[in-house]
Protein backbone atom coordinates (compact mmCIF):
# COMPACT_ATOMS: atom_id res chain seq x y z
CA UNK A 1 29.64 -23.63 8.62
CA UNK A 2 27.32 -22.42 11.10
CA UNK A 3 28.60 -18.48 9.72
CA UNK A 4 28.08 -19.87 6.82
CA UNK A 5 24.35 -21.12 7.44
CA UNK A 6 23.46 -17.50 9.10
CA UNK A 7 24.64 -15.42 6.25
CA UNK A 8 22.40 -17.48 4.24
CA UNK A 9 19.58 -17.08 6.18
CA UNK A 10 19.69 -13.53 6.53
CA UNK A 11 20.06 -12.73 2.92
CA UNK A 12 17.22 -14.77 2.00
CA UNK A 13 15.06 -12.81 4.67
CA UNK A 14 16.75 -9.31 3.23
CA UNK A 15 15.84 -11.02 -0.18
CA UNK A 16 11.84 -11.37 1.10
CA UNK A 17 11.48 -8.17 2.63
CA UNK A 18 12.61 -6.69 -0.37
CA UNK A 19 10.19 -8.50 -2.77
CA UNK A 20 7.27 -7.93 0.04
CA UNK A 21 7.79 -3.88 1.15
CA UNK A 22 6.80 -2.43 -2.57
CA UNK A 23 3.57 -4.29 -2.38
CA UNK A 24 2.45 -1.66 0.61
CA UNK A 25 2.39 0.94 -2.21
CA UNK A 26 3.51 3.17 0.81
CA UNK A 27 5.24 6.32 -0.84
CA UNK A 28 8.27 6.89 1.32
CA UNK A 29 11.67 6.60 -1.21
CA UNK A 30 13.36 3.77 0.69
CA UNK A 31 10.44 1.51 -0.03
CA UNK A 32 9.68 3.16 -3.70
CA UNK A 33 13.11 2.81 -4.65
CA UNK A 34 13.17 -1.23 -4.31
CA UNK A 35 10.67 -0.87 -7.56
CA UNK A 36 14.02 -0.03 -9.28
CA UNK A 37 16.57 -3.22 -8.76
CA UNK A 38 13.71 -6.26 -9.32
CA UNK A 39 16.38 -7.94 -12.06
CA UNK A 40 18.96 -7.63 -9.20
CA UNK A 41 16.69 -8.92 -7.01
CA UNK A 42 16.03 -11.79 -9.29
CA UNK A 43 19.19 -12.83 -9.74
CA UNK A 44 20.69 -12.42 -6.00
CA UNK A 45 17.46 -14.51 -4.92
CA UNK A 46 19.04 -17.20 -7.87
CA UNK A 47 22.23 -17.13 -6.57
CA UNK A 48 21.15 -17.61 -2.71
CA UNK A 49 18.70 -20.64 -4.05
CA UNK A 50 22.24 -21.91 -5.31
CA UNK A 51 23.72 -21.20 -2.54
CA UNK A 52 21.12 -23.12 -0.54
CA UNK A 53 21.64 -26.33 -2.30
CA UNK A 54 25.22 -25.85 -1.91
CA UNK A 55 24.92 -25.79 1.79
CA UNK A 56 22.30 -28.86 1.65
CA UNK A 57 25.54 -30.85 0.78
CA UNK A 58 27.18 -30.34 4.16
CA UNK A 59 23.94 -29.79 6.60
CA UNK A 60 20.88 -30.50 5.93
CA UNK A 61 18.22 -27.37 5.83
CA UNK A 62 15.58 -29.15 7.54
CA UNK A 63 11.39 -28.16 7.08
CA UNK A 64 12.66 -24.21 7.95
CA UNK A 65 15.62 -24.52 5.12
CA UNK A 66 13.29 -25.92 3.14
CA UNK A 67 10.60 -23.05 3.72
CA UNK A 68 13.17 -20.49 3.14
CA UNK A 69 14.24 -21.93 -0.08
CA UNK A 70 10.50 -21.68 -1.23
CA UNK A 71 10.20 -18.24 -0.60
CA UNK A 72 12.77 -17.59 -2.25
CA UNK A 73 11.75 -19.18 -5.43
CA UNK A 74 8.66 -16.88 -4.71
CA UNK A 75 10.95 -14.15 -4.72
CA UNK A 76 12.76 -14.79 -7.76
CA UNK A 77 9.63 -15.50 -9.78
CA UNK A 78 7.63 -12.29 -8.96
CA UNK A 79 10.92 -10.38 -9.61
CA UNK A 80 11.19 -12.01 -13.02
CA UNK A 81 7.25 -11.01 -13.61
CA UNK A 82 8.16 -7.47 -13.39
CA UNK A 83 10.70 -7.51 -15.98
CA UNK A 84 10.08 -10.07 -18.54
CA UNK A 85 7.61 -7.77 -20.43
CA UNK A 86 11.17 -5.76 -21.10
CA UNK A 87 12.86 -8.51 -22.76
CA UNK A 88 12.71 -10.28 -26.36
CA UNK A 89 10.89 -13.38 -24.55
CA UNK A 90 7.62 -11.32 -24.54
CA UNK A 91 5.07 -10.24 -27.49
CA UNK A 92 5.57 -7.15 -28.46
CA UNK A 93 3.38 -4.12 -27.63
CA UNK A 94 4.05 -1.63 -30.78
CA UNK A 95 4.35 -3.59 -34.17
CA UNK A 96 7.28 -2.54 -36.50
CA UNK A 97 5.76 -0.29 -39.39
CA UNK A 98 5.34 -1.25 -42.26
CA UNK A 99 5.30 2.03 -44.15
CA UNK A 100 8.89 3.13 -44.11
CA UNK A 101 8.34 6.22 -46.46
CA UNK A 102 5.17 7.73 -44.62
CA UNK A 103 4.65 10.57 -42.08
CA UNK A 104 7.16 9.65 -38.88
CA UNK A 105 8.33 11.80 -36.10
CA UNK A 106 12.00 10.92 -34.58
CA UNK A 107 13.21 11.80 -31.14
CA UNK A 108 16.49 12.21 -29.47
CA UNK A 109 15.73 12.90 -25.55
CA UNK A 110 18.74 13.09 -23.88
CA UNK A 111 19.49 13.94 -19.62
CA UNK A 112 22.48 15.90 -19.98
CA UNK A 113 23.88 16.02 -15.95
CA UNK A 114 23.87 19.54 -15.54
CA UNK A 115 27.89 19.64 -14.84
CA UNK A 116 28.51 17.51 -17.56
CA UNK A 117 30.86 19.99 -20.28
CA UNK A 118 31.06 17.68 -23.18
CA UNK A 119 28.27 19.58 -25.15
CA UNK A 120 29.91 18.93 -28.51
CA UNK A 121 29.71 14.66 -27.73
CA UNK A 122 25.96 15.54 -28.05
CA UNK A 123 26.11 18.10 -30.88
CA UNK A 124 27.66 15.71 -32.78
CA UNK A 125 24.91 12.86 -32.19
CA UNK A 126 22.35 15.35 -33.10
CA UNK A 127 24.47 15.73 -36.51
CA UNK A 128 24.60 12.13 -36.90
CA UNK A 129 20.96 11.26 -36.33
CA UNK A 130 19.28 14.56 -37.53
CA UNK A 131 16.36 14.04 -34.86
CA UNK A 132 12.68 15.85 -35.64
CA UNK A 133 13.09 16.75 -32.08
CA UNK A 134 15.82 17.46 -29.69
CA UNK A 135 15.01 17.23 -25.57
CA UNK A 136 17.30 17.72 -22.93
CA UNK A 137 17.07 17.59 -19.49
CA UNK A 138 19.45 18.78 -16.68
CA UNK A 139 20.17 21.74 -19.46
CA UNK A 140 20.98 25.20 -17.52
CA UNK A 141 22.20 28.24 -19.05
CA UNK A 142 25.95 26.74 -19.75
CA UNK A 143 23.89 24.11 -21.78
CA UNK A 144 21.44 26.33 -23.53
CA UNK A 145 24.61 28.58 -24.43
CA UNK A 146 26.50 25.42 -26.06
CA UNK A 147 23.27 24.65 -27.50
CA UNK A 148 22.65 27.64 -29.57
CA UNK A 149 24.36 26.31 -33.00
CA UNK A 150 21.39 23.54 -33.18
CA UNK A 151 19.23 27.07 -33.89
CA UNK A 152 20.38 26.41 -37.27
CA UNK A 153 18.33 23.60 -38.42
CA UNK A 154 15.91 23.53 -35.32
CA UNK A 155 14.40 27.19 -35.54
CA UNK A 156 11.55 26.16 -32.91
CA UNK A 157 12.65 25.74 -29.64
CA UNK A 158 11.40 25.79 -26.18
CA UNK A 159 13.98 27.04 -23.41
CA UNK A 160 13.57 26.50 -19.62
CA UNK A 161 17.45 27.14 -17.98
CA UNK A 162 17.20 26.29 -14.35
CA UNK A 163 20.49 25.54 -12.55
CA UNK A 164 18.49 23.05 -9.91
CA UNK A 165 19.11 19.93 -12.12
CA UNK A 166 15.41 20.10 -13.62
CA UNK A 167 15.85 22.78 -16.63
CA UNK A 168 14.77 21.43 -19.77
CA UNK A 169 14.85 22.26 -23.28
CA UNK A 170 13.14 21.25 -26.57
CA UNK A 171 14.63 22.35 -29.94
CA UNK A 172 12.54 21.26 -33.46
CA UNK A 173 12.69 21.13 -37.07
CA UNK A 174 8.97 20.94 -37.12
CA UNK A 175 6.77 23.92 -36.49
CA UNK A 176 5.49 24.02 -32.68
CA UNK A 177 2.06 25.13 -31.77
CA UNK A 178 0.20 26.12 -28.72
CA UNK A 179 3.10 25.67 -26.51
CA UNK A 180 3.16 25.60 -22.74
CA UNK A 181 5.67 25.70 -20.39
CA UNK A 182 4.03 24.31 -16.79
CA UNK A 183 5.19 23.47 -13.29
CA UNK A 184 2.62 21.14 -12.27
CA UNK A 185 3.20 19.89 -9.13
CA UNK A 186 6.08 21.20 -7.92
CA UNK A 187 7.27 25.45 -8.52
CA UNK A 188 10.68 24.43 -9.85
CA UNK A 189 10.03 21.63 -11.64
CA UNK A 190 9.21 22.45 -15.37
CA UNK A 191 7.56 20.52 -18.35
CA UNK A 192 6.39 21.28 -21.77
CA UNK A 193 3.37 20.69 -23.57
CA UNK A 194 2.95 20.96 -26.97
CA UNK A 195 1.77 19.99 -30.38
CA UNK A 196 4.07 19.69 -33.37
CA UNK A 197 3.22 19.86 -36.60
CA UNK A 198 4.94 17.41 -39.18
CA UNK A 199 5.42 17.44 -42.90
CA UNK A 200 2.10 16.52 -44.17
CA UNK A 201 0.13 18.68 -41.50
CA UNK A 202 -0.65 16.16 -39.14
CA UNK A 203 0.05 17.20 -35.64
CA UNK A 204 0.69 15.31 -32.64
CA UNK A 205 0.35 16.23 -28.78
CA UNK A 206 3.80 16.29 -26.97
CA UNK A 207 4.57 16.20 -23.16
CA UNK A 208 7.84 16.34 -21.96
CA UNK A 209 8.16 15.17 -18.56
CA UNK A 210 11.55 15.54 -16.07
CA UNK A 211 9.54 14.90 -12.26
CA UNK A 212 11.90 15.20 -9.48
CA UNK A 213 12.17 11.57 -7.88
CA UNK A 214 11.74 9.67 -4.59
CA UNK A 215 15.14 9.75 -2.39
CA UNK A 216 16.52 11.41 0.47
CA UNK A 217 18.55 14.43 -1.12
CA UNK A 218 15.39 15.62 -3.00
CA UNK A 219 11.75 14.68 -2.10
CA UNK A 220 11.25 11.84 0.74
CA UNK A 221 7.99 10.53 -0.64
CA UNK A 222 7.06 9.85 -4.59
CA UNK A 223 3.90 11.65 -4.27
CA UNK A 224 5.32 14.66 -6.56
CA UNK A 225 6.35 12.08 -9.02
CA UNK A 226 3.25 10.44 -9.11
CA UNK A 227 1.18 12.84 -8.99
CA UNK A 228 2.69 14.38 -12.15
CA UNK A 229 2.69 11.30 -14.37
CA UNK A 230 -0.86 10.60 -13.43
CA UNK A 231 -2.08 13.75 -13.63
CA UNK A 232 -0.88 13.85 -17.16
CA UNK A 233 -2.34 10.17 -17.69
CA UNK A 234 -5.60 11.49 -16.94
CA UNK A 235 -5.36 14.05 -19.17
CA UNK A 236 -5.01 11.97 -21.70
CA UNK A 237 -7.62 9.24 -21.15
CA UNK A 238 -9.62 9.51 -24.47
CA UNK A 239 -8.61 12.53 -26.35
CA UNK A 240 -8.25 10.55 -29.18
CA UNK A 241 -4.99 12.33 -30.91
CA UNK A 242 -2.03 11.56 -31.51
CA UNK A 243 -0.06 11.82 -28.02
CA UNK A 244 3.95 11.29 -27.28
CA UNK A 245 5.38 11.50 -23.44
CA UNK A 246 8.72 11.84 -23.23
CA UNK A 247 11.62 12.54 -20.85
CA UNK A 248 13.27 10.81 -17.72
CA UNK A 249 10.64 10.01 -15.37
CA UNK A 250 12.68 9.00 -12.85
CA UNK A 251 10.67 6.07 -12.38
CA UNK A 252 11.31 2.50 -13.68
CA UNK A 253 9.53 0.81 -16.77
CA UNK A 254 8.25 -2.23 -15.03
CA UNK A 255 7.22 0.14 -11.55
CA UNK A 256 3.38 0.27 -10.00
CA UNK A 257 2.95 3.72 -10.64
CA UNK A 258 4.21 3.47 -14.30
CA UNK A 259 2.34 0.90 -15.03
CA UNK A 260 -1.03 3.01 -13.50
CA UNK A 261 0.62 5.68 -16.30
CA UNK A 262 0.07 3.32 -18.87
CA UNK A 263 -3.12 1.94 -18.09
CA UNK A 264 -4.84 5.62 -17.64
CA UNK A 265 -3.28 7.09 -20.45
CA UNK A 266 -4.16 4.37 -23.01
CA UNK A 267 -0.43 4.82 -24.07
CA UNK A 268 1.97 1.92 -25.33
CA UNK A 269 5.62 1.02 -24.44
CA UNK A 270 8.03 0.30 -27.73
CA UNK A 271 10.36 -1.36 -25.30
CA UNK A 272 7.37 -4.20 -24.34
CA UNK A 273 8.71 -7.29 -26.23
CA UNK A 274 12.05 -5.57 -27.69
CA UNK A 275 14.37 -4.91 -23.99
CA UNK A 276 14.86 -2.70 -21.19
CA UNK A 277 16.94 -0.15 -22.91
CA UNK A 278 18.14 1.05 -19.88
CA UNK A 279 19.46 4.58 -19.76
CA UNK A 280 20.94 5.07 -16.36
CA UNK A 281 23.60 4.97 -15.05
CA UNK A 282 26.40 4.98 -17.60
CA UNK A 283 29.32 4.10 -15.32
CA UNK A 284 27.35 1.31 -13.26
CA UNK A 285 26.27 -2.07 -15.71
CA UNK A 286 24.67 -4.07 -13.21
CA UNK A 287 23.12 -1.16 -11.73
CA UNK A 288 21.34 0.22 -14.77
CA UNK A 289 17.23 0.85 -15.17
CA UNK A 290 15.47 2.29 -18.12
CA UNK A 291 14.78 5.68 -16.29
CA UNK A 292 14.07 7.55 -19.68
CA UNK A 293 10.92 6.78 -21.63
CA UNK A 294 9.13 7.40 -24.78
CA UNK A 295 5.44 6.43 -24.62
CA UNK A 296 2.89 6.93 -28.06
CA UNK A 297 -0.80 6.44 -28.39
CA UNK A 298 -2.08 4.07 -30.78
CA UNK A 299 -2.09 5.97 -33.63
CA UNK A 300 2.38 4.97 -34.61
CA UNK A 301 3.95 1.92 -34.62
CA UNK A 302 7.68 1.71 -34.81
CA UNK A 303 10.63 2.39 -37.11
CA UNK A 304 13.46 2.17 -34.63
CA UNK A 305 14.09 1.97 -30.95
CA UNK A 306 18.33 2.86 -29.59
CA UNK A 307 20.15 3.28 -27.08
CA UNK A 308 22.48 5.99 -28.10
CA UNK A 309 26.13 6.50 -27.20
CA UNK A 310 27.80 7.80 -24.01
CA UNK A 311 27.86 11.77 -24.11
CA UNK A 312 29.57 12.01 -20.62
CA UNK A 313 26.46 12.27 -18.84
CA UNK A 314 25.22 9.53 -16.01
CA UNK A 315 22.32 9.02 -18.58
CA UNK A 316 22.74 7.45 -22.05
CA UNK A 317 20.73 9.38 -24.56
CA UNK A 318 17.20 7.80 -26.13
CA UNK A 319 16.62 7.55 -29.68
CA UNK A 320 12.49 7.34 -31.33
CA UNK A 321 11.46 6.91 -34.27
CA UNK A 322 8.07 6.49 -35.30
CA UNK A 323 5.87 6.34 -37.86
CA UNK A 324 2.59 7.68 -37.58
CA UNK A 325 -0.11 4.59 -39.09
CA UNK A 326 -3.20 5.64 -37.06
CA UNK A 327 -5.81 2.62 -39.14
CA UNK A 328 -3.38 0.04 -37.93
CA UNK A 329 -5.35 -1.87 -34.97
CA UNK A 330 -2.50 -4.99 -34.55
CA UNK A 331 -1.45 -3.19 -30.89
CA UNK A 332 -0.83 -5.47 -28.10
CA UNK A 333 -3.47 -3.59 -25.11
CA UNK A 334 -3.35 -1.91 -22.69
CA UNK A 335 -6.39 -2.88 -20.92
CA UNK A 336 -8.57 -0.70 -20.08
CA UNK A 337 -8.06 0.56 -16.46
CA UNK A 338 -10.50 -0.31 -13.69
CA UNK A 339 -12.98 1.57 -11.47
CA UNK A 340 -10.37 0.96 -8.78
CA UNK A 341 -7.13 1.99 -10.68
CA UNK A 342 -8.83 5.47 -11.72
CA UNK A 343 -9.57 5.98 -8.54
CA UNK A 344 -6.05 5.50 -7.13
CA UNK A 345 -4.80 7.91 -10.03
CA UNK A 346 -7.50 10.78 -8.99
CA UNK A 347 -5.96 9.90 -5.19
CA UNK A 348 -2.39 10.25 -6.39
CA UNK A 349 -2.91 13.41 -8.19
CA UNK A 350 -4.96 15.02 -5.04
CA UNK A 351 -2.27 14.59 -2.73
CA UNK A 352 0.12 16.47 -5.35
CA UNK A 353 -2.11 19.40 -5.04
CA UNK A 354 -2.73 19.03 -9.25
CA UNK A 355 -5.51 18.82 -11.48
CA UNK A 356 -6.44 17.43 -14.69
CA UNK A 357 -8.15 21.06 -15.76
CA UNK A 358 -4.01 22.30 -14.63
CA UNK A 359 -2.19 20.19 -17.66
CA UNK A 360 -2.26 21.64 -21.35
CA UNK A 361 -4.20 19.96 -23.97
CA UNK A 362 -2.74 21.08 -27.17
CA UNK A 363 -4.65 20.41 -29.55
CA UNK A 364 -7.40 18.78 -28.38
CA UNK A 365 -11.01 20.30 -29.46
């Protein structure tokens, strides 16, 4: 029992520390990457509040137990804050649109994993779903070979083969304009700016994003990462167009720094109110996050929102679909960000070496 009592203990203070660490905002990957599991989080710190009771039967806790066990329900309720925005239990941020047959822009992003070899699962979901817009990421020159039939119906394309896990490659059936292909932050780390043009003539600003993350076989700290969402977020802050981010961010819905994204950018989260859709990883359930994103200004609402199939990557493939109602005003925020949160996101982006006057503005007057 007493083994029994001390594995207890010691998960509950793992549990704590874990639930505690991310609130430093330090940037070092070991304490970024606990933004990731808060669901798992939640429910271990569940199952060790069971667990306490359970124990209660045989020996008491006493005032320490006792302590322990309320931390714990701490725990489990500032886990569950993080996520519960991502499930059906919260109002939803976009509305559904209610103009089926108007202008709309669809989107199929999809992370390949660069040794993945079953191009033709994905050429046949981009025949099924006939996306506006085709992104990959991972894509190197194997990928941009097995690629080439999509030329067909998507004669704009943007092409960045790198064979570092970070080449990227957009293919359209709507004309693209004032195109850029940046690396931001980092020399071999790509993204592409944009504006496509749609049916009617409308166009719409489009940043594709693929920042390398926070771990120990690629960058130690997140300050790269954050540095490029932010920088991009500022960008953004009221240019007033039409604006879709896209791409695996490598970075968690519910996380700090995302969050920052959202509030400097002004842009909303179709997933807010709907579910997590998470993307990654395919062969792991219980250890899956919604690592690839899709995030709109107020001008769409939404048409549909899927988790595609498996294509044999580690990433399941995002499908968009929105429809572009820019007098709606029935949103759900953000809020506007505060004095201190802008100031944070001019912070991150100095200490990524990257400024606002560096990111594209297509489109923008």
């Amino acid at each position: 029992m007493a083994g029994l009592v001390g594995a207890w203990v010691g998960l509950s203070v793992l549990l704590v520390l874990a639930s505690l660490l991310p609130l430093s905002r330090r940037p070092q990957w070991w304490i970024r990457g606990l933004d990731f599991p808060r669901l798992q989080l939640a429910v271990l710190a569940l199952l060790v509040l069971l667990a306490g009771l359970a124990l209660h039967r045989w020996q008491p806790l006493g005032p320490a137990g006792w302590a322990l066990q309320g931390l714990l329900l701490v725990c489990l309720a500032y886990q569950l804050s993080w996520v519960l925005p991502y499930t059906p239990f919260w109002r939803r941020q976009v509305p559904r649109s209610g103009s089926p047959g108007g202008p709309s822009l669809s989107l199929l992003s999809a992370n390949v994993l660069m040794t993945n070899r079953r191009a033709d699962a994905l050429l046949a979901l981009v025949r099924q779903q006939r996306p506006d817009l085709v992104i990959t990421l991972e894509s190197d020159h194997w990928w941009e070979q097995q690629l080439a039939p999509l030329e067909t119906d998507y004669p704009w394309s943007v092409k960045c083969p790198l064979d570092n896990l970070y080449g990227m490659h957009l293919y359209s059936r709507l004309p693209l304009e004032e195109t850029e292909l940046c690396f931001l932050v980092e020399e071999d780390v790509p993204s592409i700016h944009t504006r496509v043009v749609l049916a009617g003539g409308e166009s719409v600003r489009l940043h594709v994003l693929h920042p390398a993350p926070p771990s120990p076989s690629e960058n130690e700290e997140s300050t790269e990462r954050d540095a490029e969402l932010l920088v991009v977020a500022r960008s953004l802050l009221e240019s007033g167009q039409p604006v879709v981010v896209a791409g695996d961010l490598n970075d968690v819905a519910w996380s700090s720094t995302t969050r920052l994204f959202r509030r400097i950018s002004g842009l909303l989260d179709p997933r807010i109110g709907r579910g997590m859709f998470n993307t990654f990883h395919v062969k792991f359930p219980f250890l899956r996050w919604p690592l690839d994103h899709l995030f709109h200004s107020r001008h769409f609402s939404l048409l549909s929102l899927r988790r595609l199939p498996d294509i044999g990557s580690d990433h399941f493939p995002l499908w968009v679909e929105l429809a572009l109602e820019p007098g709606r005003d029935d949103h759900e925020g953000p809020q506007e960000p505060s004095p201190g949160e802008r100031q944070r996101a001019r912070e991150i982006s100095a200490h990524g070496n990257v400024s606002v006057a560096e990111v594209p503005e297509p489109g923008r007057a």
